[in-house]
Protein backbone atom coordinates (compact mmCIF):
# COMPACT_ATOMS: atom_id res chain seq x y z
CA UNK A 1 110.70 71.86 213.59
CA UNK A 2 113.91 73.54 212.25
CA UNK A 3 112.89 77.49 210.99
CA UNK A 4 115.01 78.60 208.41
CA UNK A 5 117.06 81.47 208.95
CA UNK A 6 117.83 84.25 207.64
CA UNK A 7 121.66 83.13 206.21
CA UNK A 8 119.49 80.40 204.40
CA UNK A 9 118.07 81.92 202.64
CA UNK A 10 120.52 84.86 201.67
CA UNK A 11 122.33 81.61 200.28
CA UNK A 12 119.39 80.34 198.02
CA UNK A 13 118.70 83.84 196.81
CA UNK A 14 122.15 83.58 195.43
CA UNK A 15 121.78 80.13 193.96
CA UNK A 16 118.88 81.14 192.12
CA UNK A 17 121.05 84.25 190.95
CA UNK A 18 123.96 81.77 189.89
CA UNK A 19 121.54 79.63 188.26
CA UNK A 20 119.85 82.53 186.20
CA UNK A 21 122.96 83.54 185.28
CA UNK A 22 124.81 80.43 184.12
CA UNK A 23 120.86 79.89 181.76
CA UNK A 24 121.16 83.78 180.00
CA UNK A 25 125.21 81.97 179.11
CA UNK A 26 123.28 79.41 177.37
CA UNK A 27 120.60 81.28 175.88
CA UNK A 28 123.65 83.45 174.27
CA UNK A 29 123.34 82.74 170.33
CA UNK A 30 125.96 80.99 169.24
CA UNK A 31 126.91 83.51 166.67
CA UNK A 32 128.15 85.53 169.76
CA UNK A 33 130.97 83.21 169.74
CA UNK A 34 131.86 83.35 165.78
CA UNK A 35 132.58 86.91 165.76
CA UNK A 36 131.56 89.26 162.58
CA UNK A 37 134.80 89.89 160.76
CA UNK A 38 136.07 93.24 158.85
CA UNK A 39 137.52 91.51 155.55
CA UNK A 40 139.83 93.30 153.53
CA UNK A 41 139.64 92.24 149.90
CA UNK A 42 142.23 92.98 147.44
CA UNK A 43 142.30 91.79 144.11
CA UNK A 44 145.55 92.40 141.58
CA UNK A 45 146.09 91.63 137.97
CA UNK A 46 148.99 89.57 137.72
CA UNK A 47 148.92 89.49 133.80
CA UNK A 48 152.18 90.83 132.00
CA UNK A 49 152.43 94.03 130.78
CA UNK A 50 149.69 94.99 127.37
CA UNK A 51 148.19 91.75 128.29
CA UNK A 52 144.11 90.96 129.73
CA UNK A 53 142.39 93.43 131.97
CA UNK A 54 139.26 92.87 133.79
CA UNK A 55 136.19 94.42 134.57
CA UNK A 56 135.11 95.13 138.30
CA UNK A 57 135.44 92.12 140.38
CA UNK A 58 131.69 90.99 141.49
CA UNK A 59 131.76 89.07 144.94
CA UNK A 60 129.63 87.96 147.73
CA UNK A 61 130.73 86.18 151.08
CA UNK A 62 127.53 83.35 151.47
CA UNK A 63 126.17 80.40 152.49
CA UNK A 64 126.85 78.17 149.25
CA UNK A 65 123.37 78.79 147.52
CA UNK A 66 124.06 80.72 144.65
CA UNK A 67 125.30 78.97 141.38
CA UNK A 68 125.87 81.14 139.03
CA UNK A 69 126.40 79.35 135.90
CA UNK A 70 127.76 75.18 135.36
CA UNK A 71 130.58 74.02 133.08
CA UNK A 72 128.64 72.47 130.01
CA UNK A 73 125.73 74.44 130.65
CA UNK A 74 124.23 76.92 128.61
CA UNK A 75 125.20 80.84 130.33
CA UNK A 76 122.05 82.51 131.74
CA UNK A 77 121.11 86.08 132.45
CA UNK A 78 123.33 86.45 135.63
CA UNK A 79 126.71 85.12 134.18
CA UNK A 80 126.12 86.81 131.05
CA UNK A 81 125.99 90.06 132.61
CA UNK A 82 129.29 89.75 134.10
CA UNK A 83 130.49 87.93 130.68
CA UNK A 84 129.30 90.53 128.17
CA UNK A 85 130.32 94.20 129.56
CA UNK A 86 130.93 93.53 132.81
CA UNK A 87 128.33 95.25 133.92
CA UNK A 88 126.95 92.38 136.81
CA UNK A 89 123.72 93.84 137.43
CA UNK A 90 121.44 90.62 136.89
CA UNK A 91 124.16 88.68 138.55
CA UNK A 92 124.17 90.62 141.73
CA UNK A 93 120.25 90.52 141.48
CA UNK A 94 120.16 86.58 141.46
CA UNK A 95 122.51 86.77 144.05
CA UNK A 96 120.67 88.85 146.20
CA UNK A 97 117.14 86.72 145.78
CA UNK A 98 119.15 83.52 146.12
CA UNK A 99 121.05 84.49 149.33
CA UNK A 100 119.40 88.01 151.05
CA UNK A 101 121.43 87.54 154.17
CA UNK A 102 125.29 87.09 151.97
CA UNK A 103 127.65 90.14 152.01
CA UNK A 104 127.61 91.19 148.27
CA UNK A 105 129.69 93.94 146.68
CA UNK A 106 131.84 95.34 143.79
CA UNK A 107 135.91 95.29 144.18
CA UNK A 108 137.62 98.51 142.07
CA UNK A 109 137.19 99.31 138.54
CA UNK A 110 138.95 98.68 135.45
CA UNK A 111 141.77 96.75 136.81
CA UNK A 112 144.87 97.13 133.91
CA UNK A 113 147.48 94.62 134.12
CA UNK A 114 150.15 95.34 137.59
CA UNK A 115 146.80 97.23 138.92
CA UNK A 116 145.36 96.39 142.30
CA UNK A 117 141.91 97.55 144.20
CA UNK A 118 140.51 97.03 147.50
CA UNK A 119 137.52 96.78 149.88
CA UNK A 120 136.41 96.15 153.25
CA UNK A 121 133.15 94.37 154.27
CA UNK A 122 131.81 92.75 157.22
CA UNK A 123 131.32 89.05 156.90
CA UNK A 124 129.30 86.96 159.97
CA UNK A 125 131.79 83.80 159.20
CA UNK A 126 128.92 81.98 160.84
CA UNK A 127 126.23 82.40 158.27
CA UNK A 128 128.89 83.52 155.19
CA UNK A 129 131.88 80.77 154.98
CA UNK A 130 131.97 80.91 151.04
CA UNK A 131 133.31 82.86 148.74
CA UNK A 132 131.63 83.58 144.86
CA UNK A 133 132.70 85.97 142.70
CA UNK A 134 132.77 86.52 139.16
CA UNK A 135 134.62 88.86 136.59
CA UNK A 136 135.39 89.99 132.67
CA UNK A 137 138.26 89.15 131.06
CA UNK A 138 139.02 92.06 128.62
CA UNK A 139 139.31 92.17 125.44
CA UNK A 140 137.01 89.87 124.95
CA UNK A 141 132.89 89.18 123.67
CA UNK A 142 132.43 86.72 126.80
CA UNK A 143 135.21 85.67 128.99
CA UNK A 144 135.47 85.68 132.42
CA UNK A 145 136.78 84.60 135.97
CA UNK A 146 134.40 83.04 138.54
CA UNK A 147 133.63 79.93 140.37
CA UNK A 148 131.49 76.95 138.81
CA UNK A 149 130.77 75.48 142.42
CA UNK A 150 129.41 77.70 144.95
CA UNK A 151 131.05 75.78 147.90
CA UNK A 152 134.78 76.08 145.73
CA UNK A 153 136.08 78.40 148.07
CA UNK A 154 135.69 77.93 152.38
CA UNK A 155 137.16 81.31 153.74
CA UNK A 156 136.02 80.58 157.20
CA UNK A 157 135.54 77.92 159.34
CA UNK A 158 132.10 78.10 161.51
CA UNK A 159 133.99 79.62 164.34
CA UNK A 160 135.08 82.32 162.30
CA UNK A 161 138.88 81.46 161.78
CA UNK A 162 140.53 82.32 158.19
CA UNK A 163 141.16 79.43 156.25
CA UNK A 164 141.82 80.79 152.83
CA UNK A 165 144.68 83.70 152.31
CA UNK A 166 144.34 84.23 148.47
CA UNK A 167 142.89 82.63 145.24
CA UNK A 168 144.96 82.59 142.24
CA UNK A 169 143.71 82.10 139.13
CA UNK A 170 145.66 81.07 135.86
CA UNK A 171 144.97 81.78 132.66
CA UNK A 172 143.69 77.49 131.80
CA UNK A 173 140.89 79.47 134.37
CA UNK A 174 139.63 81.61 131.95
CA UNK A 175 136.04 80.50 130.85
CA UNK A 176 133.89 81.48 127.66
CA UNK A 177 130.74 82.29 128.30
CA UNK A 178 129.41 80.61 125.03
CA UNK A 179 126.94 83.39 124.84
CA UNK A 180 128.23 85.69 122.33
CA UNK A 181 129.94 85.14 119.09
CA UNK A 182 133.69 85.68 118.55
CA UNK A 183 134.17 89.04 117.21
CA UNK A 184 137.08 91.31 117.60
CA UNK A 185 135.23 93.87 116.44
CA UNK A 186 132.04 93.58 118.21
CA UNK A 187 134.36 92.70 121.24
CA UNK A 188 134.97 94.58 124.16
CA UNK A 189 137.99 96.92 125.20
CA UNK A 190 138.40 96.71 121.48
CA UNK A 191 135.63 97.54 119.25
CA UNK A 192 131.87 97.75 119.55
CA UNK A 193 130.48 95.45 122.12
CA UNK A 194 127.03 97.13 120.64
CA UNK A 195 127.74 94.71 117.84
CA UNK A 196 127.60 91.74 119.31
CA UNK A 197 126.07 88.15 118.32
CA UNK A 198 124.58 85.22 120.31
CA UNK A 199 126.41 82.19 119.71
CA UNK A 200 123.98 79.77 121.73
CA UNK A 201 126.81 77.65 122.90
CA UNK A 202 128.08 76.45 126.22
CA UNK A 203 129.84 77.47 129.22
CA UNK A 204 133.60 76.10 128.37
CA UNK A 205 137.60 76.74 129.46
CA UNK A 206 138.93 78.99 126.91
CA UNK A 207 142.07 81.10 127.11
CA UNK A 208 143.63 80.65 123.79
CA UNK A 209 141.28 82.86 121.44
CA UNK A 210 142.73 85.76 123.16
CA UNK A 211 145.67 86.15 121.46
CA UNK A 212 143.34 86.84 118.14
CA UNK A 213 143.18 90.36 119.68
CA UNK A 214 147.49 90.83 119.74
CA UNK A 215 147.97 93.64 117.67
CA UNK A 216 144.68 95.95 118.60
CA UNK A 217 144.69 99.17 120.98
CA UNK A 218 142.58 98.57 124.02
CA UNK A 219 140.20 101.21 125.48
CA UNK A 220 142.60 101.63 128.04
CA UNK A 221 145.94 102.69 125.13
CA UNK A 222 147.80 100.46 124.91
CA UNK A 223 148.63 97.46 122.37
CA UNK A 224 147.27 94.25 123.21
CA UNK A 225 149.48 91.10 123.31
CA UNK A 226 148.12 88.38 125.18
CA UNK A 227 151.39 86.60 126.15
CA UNK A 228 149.46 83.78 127.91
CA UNK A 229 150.13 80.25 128.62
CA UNK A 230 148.43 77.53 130.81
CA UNK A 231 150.15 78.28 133.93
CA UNK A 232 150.01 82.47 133.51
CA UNK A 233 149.00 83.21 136.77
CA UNK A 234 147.20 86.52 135.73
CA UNK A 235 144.76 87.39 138.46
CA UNK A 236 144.85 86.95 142.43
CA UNK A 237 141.68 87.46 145.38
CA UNK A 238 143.48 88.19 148.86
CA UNK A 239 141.95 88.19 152.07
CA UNK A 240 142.51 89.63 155.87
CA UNK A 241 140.55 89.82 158.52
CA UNK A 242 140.02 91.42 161.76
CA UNK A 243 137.54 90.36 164.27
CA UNK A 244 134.41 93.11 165.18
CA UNK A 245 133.78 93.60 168.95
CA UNK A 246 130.25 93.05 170.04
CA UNK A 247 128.80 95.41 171.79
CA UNK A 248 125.19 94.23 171.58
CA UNK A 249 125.82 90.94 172.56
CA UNK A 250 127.88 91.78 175.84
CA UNK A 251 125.41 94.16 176.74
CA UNK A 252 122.61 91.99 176.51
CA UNK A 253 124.41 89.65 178.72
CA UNK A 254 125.66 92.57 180.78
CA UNK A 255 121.72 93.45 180.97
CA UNK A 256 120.53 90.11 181.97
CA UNK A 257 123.40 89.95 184.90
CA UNK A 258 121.88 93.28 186.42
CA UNK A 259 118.08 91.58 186.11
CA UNK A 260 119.47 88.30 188.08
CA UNK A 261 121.14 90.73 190.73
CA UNK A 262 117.47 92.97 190.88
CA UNK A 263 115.48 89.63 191.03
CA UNK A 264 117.82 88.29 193.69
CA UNK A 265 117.62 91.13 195.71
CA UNK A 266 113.61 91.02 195.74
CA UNK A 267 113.68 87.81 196.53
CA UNK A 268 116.23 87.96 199.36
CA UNK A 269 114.03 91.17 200.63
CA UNK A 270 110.48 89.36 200.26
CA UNK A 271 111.77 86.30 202.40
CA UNK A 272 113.68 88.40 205.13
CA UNK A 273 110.00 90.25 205.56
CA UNK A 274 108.15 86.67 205.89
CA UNK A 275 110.75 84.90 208.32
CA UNK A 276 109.56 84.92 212.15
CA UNK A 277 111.13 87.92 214.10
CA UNK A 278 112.77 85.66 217.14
């Protein structure tokens, strides 16, 4: 009968090892290979000069859950808190119960028209391809920027490549809350948003009201004139992105090597100790 020898079994121990390894490869999440991304936002009113202003720019990178509000539908609590001062509290509250795991945040402050503001967040492209964000068109009782469907805007593929540089919005993009009556003086950037009415209306396209405020000083000083047409592009979302190294991920595998190469070793030792001496 042929007894195995010692080189035969130095060979299986490192078999098994390949083995081993080649499994902890394919026990690797698959997120490992969509890396996290840093994402530069910038956002810049492209409005002329004494013309709209917005209100901080409410975003979140997510899956495509959270709908915010529906053309034709009647505005609820979140839009309306980005609609009616801004403010985005109960929108980034539905956001967060709708999608825990999206990448939420607020872009700059008052942003004037030629102004521009920026922030960096990291996105997992993997989990967070979409992009939702919503803002307030000033002066006004309830206008605002935003996307109706929650799946408008892909940034990144599943693999974590870029596919969107920038999102422009025009000023045919504008949308009326339908929440709060039209009031220039109840209106804000312009008089008393204290004052302000419901209107129990709809979610609706609506630039044109707008230029009702020419002529009044805005909170920020100067004299409003709308200027806008259809095609006034008066508002742009830019992204860039740089990829995040992974640490815990290579050193798990880096971990799981050194186990194979320990296991090996005890194997290789515990059959050298039971072959025949000859």
């Amino acid at each position: 009968m042929h007894k195995p020898t010692r080189s035969t079994f130095t060979k299986l121990a490192a078999a098994t090892a390949a083995t081993a390894a080649t499994a902890i490869v394919a026990l690797l999440p698959a997120t490992a290979f969509a890396q996290a991304q840093m994402v530069t936002i910038t956002v810049q009113n492209l409005a002329a000069a004494n013309s709209v202003s917005f209100a901080p720019l409410h975003f979140g990178f997510n899956a495509g859950l959270f709908d915010a509000f529906n053309i034709g539908g009647v505005a609820t609590a979140p839009i309306i808190s980005v609609a009616e001062g801004g403010s985005g509290q109960a929108w980034q509250a539905a956001f967060a119960a709708a999608e825990p795991g999206a990448a939420r945040g607020t872009v700059g402050g008052l942003l004037t028209p030629g102004a521009t503001a920026s922030l960096t967040v990291m996105v997992d492209p993997a989990v967070n391809r979409f992009f939702t964000f919503g803002s307030m068109v000033v002066p006004s009782n309830d206008f605002f920027i935003g996307n109706d469907s929650p799946t408008r805007y892909e940034v990144f593929d599943i693999n974590g490549n870029l596919l969107l540089g920038s999102i422009l919005q025009r000023a045919s993009q504008v949308w009326d809350g339908g929440s709060e009556a039209f009031d220039p003086a109840a209106a804000a950037f312009v008089g008393n948003n204290d004052l302000r009415t419901a209107q129990n209306s709809v979610v609706a396209f609506n630039f044109a009201e707008l230029a009702a405020f020419n002529g009044l000083t805005t909170g920020a000083g100067y004299i409003f004139n709308s200027g806008l047409v259809n095609n006034s592009e008066i508002y742009r979302i830019s992204f860039s992105a740089v990829p995040v190294p992974e640490p815990g991920t290579w050193a798990l595998f880096g971990a799981g090597l050194l186990g194979v190469g320990w296991l090996s070793r005890r194997r290789a030792q515990a059959a050298h100790l039971s072959l025949p001496q000859v």
